[in-house]
N, C-alpha and C. Protein backbone atom coordinates (compact mmCIF):
# COMPACT_ATOMS: atom_id res chain seq x y z
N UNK A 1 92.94 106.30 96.46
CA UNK A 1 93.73 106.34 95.24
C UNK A 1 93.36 105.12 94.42
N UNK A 2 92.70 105.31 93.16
CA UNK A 2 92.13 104.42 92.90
C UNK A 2 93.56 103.50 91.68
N UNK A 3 93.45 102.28 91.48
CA UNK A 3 94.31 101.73 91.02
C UNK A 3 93.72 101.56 88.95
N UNK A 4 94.30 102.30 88.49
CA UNK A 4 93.54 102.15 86.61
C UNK A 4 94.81 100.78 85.89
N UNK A 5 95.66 100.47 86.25
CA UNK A 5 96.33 99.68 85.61
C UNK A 5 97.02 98.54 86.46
N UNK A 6 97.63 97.44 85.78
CA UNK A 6 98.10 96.83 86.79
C UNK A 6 99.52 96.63 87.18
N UNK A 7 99.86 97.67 87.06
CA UNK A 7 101.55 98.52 87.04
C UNK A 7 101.22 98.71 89.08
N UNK A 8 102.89 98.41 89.80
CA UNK A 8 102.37 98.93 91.25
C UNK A 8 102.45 99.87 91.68
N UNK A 9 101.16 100.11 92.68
CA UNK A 9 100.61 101.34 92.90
C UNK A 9 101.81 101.50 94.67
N UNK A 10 102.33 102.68 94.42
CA UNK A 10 103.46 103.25 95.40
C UNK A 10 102.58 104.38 95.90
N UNK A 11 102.36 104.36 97.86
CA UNK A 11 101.77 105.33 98.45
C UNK A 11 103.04 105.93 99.22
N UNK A 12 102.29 106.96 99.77
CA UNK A 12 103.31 107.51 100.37
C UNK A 12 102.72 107.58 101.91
N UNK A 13 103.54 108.76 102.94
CA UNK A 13 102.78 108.57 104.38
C UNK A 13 101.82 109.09 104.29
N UNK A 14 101.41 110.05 104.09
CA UNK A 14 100.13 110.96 103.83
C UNK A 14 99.10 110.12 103.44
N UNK A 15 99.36 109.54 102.01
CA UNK A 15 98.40 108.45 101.74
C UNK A 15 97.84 107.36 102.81
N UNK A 16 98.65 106.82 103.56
CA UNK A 16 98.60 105.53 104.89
C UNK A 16 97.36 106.24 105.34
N UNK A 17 98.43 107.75 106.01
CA UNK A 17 97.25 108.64 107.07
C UNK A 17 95.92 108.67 106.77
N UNK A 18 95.79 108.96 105.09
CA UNK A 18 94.09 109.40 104.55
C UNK A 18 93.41 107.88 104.43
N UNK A 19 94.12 107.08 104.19
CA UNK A 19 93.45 105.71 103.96
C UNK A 19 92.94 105.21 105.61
N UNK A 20 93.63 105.53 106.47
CA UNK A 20 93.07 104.83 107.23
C UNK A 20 92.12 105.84 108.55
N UNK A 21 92.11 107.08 108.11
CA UNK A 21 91.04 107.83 108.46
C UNK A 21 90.08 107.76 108.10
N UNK A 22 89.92 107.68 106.40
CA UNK A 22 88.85 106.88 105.69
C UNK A 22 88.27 106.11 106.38
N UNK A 23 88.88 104.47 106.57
CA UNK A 23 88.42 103.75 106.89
C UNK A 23 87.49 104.10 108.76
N UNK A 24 88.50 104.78 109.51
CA UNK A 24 87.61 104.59 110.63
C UNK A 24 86.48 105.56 110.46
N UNK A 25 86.50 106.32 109.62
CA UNK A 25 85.40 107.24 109.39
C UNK A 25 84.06 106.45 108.94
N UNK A 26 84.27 105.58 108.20
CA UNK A 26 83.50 104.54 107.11
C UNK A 26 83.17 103.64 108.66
N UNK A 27 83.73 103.12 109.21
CA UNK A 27 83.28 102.18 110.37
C UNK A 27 82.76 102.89 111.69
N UNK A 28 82.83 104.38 111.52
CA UNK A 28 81.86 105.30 112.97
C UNK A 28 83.12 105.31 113.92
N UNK A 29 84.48 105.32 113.88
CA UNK A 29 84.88 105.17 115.04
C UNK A 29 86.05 105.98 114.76
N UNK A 30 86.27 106.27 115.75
CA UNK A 30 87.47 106.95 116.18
C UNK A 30 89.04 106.51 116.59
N UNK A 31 89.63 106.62 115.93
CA UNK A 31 91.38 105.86 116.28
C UNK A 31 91.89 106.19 117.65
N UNK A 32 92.42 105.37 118.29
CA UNK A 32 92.95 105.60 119.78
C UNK A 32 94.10 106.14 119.52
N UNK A 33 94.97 106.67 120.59
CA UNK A 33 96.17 106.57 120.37
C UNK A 33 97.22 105.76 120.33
N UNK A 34 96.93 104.84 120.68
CA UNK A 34 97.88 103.91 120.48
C UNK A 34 97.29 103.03 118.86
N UNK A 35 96.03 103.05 118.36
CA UNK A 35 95.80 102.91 116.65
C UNK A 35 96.92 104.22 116.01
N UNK A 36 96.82 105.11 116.31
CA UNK A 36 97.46 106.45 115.74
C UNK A 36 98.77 106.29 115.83
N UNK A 37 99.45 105.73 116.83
CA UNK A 37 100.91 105.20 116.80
C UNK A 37 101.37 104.37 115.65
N UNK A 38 100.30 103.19 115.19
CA UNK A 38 100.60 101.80 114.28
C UNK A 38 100.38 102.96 113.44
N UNK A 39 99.39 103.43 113.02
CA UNK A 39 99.03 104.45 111.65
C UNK A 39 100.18 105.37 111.82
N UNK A 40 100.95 105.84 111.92
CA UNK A 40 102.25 106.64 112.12
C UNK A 40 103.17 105.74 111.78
N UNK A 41 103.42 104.84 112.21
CA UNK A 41 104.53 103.51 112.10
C UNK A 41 104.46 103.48 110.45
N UNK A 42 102.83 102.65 110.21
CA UNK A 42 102.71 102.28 108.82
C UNK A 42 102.90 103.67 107.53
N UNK A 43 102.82 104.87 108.02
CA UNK A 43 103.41 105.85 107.54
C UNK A 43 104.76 105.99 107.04
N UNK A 44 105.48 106.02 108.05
CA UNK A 44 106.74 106.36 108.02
C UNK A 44 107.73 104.97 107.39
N UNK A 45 107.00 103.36 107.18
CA UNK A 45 107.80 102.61 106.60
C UNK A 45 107.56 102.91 104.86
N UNK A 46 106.31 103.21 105.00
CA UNK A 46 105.76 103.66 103.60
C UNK A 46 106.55 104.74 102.95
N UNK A 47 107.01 105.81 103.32
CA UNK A 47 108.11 106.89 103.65
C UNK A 47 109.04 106.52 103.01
N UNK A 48 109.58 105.33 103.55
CA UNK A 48 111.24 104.72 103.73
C UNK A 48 111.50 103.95 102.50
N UNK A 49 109.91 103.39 101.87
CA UNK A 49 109.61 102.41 100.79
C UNK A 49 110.06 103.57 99.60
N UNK A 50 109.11 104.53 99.82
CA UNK A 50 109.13 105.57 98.64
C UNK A 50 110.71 106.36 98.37
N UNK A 51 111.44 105.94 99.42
CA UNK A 51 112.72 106.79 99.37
C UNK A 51 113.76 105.83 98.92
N UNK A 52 113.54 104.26 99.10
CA UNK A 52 114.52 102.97 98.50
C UNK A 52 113.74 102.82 97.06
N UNK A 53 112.79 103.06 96.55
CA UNK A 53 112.48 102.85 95.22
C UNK A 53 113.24 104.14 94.47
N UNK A 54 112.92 105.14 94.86
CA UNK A 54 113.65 106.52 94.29
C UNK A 54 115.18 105.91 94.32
N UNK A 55 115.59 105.82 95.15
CA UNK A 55 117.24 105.38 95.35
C UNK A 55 117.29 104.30 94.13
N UNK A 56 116.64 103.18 94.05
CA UNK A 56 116.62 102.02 93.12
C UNK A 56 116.73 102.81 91.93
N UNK A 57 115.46 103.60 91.46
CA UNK A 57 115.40 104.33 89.99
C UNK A 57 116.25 105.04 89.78
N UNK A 58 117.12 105.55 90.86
CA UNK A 58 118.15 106.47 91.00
C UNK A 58 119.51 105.58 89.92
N UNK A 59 119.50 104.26 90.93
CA UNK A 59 120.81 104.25 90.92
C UNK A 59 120.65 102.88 90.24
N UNK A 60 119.78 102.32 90.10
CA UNK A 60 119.73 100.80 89.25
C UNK A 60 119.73 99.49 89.94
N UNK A 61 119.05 99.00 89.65
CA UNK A 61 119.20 97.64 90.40
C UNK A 61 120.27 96.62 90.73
N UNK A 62 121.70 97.18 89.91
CA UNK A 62 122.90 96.51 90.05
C UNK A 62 123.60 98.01 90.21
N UNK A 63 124.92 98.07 91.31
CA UNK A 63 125.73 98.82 91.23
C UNK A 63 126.94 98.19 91.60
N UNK A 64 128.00 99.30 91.73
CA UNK A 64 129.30 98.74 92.05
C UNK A 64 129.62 99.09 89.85
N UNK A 65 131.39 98.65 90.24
CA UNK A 65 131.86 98.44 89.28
C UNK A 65 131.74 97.58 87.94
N UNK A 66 131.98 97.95 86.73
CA UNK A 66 131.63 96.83 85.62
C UNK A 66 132.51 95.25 85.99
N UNK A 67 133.44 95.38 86.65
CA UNK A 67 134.43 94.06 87.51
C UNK A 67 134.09 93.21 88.21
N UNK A 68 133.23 94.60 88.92
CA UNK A 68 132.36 93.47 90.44
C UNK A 68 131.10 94.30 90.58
N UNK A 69 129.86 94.30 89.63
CA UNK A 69 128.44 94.06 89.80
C UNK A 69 128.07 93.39 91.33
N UNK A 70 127.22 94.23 91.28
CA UNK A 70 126.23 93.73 92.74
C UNK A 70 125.58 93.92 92.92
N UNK A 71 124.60 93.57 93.66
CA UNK A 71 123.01 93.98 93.45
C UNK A 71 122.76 94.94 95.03
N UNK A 72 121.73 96.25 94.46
CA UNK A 72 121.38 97.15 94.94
C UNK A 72 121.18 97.12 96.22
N UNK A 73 121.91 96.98 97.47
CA UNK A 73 121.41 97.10 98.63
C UNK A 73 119.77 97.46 98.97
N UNK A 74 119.65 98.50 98.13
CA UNK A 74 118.27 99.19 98.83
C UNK A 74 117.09 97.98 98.37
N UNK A 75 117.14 97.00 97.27
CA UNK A 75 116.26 96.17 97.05
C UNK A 75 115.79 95.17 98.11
N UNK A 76 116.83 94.70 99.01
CA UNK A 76 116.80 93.84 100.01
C UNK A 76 115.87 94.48 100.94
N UNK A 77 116.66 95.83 100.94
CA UNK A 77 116.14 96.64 102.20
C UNK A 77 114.38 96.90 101.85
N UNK A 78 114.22 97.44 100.67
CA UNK A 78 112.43 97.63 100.45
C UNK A 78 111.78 96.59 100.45
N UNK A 79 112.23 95.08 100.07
CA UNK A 79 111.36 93.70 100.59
C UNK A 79 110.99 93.57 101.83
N UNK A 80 112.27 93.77 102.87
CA UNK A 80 112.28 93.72 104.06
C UNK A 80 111.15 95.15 104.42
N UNK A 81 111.27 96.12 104.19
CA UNK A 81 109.97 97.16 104.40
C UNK A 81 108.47 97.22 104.12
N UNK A 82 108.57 96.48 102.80
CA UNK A 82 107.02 96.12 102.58
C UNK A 82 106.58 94.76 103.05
N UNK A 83 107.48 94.01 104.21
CA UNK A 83 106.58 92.95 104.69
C UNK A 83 106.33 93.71 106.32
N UNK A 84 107.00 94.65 106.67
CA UNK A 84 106.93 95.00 107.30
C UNK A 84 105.46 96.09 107.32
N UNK A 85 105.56 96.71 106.35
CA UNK A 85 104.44 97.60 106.17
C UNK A 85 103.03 96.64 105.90
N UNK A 86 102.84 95.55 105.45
CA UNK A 86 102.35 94.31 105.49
C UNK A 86 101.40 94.12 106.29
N UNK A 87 102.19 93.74 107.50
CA UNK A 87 102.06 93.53 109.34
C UNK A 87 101.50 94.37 109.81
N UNK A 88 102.00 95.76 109.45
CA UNK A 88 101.43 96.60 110.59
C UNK A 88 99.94 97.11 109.85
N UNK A 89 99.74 96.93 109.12
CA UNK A 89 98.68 97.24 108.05
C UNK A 89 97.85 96.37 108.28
N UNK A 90 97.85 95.32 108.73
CA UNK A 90 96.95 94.20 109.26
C UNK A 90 97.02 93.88 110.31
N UNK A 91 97.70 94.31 111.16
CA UNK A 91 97.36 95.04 112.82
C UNK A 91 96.31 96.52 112.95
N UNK A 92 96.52 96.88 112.07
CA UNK A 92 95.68 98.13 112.04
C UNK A 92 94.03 97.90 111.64
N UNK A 93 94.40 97.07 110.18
CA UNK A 93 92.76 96.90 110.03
C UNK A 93 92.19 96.10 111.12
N UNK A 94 93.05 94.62 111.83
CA UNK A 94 92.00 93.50 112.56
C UNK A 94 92.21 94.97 113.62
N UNK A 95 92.45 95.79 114.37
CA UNK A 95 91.88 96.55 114.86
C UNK A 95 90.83 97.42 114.69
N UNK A 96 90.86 98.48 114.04
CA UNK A 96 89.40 98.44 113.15
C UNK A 96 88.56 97.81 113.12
N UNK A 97 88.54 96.74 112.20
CA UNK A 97 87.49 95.54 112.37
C UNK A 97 86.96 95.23 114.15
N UNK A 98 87.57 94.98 114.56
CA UNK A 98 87.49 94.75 115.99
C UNK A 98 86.61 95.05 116.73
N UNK A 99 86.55 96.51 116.32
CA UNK A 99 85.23 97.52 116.81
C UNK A 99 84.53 98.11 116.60
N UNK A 100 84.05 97.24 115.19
CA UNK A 100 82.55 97.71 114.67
C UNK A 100 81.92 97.16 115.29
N UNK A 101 80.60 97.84 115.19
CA UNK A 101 79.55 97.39 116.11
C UNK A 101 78.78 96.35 116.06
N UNK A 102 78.05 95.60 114.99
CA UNK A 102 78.25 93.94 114.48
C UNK A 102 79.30 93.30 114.03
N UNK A 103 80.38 93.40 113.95
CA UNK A 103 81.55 92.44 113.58
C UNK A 103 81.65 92.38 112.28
N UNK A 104 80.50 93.03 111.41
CA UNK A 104 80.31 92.92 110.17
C UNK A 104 81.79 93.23 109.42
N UNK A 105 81.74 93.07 108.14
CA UNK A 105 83.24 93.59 107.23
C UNK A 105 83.10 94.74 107.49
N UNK A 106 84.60 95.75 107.30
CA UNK A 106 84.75 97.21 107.12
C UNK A 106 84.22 96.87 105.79
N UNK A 107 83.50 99.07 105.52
CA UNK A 107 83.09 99.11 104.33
C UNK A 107 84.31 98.87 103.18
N UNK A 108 83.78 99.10 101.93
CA UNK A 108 84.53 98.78 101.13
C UNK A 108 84.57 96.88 100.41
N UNK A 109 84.35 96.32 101.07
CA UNK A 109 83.85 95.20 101.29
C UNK A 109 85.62 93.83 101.68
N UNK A 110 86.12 94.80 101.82
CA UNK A 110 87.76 93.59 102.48
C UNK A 110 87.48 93.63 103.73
N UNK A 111 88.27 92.89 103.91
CA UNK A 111 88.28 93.04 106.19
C UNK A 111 89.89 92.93 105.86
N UNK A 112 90.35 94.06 105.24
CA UNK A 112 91.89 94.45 105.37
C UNK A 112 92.98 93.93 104.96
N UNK A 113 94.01 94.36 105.19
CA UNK A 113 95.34 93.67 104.54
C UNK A 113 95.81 92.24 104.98
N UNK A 114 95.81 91.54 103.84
CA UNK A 114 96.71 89.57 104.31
C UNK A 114 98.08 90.11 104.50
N UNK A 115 98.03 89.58 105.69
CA UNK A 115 99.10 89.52 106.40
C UNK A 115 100.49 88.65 105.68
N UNK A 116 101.33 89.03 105.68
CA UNK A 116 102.64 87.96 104.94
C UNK A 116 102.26 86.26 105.75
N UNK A 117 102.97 85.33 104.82
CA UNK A 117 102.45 84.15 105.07
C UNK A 117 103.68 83.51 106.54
N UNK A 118 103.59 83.46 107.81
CA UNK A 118 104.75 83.35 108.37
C UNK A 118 104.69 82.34 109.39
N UNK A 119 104.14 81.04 108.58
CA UNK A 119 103.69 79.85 109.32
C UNK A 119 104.85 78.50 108.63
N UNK A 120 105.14 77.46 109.54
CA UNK A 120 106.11 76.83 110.03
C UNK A 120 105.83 75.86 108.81
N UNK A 121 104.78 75.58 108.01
CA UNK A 121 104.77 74.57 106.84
C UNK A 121 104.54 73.41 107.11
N UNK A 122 103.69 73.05 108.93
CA UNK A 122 103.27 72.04 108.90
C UNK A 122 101.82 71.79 108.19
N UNK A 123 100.86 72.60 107.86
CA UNK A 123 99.65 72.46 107.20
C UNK A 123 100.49 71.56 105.95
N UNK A 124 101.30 72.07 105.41
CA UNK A 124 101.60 70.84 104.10
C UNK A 124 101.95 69.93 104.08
N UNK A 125 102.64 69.76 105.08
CA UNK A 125 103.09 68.51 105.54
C UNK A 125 101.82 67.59 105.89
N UNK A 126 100.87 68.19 106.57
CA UNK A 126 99.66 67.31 106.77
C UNK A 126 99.06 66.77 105.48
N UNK A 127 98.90 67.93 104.50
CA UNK A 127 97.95 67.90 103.37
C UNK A 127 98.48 66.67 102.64
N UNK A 128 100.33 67.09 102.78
CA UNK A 128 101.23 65.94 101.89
C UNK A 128 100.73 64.46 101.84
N UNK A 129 101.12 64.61 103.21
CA UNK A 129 100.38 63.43 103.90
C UNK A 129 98.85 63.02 103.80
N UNK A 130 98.36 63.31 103.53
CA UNK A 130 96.74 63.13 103.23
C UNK A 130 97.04 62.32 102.11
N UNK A 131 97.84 63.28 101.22
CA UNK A 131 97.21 62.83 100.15
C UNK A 131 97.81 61.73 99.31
N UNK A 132 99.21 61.25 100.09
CA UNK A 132 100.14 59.88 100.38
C UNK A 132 98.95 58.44 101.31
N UNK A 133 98.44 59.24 101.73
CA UNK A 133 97.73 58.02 102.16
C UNK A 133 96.46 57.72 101.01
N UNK A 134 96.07 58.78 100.23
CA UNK A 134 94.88 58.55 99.74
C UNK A 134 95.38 57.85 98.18
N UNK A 135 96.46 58.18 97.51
CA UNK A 135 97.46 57.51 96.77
C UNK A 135 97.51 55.86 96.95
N UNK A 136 98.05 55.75 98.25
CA UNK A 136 98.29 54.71 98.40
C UNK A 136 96.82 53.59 98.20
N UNK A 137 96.07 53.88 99.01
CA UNK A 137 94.79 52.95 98.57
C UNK A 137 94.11 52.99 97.44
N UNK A 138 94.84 53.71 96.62
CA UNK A 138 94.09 53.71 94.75
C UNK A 138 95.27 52.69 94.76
N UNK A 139 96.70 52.60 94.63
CA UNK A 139 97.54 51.80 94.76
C UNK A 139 97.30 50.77 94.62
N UNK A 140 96.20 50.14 95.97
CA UNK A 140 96.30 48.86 96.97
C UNK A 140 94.79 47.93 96.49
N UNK A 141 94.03 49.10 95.42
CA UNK A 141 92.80 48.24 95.10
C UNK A 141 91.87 49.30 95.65
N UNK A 142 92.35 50.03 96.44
CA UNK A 142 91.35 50.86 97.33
C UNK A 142 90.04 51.35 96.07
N UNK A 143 89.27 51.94 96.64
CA UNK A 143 88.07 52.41 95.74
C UNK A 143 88.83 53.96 95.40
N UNK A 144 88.53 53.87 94.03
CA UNK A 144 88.52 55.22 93.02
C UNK A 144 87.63 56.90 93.07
């Protein structure tokens, strides 16, 4: 499904299914069953996505009374689904990838879906730090 604008592009399960038959078709290989399980999984959240956006367009991004406004349950709920669909989408491709036969990229030229970012924030803390020390010796006379 090719993407013509930069409005977001909403798949459904069917779509998951053909995309990632595609792909093992494109890499010579065949899905296990237990790949066919995650590809089912990533289906059916995709499913759940397409049925909380309908609900959203349905019903609006604020409901409840003009008194007491509130915001749309189902919005929480489809964030929480598309990091989920995320994950398993990049369990699926580094599988794939996995077992081509040079290690090379899947076609198409990605090696698959980035994974949500779900690391503890010490890399910045280091970097912070780098760059507190490198501060400091422009500070101190240090060389420029």
């Amino acid at each position: 499904m090719a993407k013509t604008d930069n409005t977001q592009q909403n798949v459904d399960g069917d779509e998951i299914r053909r995309i990632y038959a595609e792909k093992a078709r494109e890499a010579g290989i065949l899905l296990e069953d237990d790949d066919l399980v995650l590809v089912g999984q990533c289906a059916q959240v995709a499913d759940n996505i397409a049925d909380l956006d309908t609900s959203i367009a349905e019903h609006g991004v604020v409901v409840g009374t003009e008194a007491n406004p509130r915001t749309n349950p189902a919005l929480t709920e489809v964030r929480q689904q598309r990091v989920a669909l995320a994950k398993l989408m990049a369990v699926v491709d580094a599988r794939i990838n996995a077992v081509t036969a040079d290690g090379a990229r899947a076609p198409g030229g990605q090696q698959g879906v980035r994974q949500p970012y779900t690391g503890d924030g010490s890399q910045n803390q280091q970097r912070d730090q780098a760059r507190q020390r490198g501060a400091g010796s422009k500070r101190a006379g240090g060389a420029r």
